[in-house]
C-alpha atoms as a PDB file:
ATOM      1  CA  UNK A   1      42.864  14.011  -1.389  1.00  0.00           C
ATOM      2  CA  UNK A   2      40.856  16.157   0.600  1.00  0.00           C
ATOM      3  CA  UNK A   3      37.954  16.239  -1.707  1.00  0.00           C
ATOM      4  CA  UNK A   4      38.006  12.209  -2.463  1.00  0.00           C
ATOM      5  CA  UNK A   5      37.194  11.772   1.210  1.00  0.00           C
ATOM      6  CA  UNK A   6      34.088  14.184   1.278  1.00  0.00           C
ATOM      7  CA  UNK A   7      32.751  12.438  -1.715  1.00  0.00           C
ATOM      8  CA  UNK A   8      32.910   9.571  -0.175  1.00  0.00           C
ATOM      9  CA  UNK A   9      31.423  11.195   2.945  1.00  0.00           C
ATOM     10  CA  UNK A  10      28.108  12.368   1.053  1.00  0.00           C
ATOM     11  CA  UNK A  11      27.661   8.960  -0.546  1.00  0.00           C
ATOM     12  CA  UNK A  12      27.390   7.314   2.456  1.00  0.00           C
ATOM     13  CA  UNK A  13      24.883   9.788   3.789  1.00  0.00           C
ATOM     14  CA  UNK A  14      23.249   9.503   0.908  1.00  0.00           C
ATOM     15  CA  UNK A  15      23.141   5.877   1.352  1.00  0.00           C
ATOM     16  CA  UNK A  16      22.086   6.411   4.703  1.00  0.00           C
ATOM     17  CA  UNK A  17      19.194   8.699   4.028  1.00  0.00           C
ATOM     18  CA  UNK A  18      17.972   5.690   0.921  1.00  0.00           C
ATOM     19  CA  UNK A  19      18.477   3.500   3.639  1.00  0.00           C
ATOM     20  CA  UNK A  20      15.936   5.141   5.945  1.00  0.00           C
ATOM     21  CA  UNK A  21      13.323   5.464   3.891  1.00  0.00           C
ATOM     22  CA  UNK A  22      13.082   2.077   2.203  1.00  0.00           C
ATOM     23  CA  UNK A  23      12.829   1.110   5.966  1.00  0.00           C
ATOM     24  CA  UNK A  24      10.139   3.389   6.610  1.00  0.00           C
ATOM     25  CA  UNK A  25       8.167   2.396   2.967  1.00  0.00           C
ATOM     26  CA  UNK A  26       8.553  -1.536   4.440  1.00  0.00           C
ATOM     27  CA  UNK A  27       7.518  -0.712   7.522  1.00  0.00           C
ATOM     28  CA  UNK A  28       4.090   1.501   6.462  1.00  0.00           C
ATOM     29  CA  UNK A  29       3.517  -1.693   3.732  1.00  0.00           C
ATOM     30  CA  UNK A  30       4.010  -4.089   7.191  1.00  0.00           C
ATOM     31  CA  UNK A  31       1.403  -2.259   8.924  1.00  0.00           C
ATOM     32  CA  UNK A  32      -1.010  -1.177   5.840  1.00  0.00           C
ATOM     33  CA  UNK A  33      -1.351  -4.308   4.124  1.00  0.00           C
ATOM     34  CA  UNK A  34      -3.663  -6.166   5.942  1.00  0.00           C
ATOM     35  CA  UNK A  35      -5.587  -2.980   6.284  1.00  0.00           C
ATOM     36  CA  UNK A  36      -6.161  -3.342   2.915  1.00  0.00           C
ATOM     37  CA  UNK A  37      -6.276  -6.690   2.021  1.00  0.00           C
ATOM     38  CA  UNK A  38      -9.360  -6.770   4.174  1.00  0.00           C
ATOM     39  CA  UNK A  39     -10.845  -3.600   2.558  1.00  0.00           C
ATOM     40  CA  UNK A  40     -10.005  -5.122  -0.581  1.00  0.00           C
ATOM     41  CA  UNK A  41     -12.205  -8.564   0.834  1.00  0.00           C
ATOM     42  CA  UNK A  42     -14.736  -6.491   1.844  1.00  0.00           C
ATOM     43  CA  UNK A  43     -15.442  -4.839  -1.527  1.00  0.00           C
ATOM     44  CA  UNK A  44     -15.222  -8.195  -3.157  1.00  0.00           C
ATOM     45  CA  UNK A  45     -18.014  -9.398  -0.928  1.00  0.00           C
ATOM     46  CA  UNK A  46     -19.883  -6.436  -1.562  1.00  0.00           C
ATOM     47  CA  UNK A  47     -19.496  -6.913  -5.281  1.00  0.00           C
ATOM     48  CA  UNK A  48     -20.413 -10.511  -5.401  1.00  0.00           C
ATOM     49  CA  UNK A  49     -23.695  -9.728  -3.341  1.00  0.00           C
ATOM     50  CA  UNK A  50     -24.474  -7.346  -5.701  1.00  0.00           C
ATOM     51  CA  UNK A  51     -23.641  -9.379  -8.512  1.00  0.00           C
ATOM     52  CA  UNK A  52     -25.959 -12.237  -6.885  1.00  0.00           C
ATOM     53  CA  UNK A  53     -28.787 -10.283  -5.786  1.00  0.00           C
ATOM     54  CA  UNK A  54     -28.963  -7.709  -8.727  1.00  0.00           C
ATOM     55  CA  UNK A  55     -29.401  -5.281  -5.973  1.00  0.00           C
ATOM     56  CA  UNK A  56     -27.606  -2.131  -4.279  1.00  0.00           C
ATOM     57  CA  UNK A  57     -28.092  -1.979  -0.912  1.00  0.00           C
ATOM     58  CA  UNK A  58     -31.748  -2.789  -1.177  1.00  0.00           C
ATOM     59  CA  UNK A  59     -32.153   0.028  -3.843  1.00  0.00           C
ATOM     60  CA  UNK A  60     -31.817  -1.933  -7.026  1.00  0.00           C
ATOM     61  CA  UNK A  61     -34.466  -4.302  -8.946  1.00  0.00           C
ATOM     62  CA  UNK A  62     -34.171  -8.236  -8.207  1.00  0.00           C
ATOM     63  CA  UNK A  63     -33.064  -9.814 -11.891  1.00  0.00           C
ATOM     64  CA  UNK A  64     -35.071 -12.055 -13.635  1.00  0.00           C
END
């Protein structure tokens, strides 16, 4: 009987411990993802000028 109880004991610190890091992955994603949305906007802008122009960073040759 002694044993049953300890099992149960370590599965809820293991739920515990699965339970504290999902928190901390969702809470890192709440504070990361607009980081990156706007790096991700940023590169898309960059991209499309690039795309538009035919030029990199005033390096490249202006298309035709």
């Amino acid at each position: 009987m002694f044993a049953i109880s300890r099992r149960g004991q370590s599965t809820v610190e293991y739920m515990l411990l699965i339970s504290v890091i999902v928190i901390a992955i969702v809470a890192a994603a709440y504070i990361f993802v607009p980081t990156f949305q706007q790096g991700v906007d940023n590169l898309a802008l960059d991209i499309k000028d690039i795309l538009s122009s035919g030029e990199i960073v005033g390096t490249g040759t202006a298309r035709n």
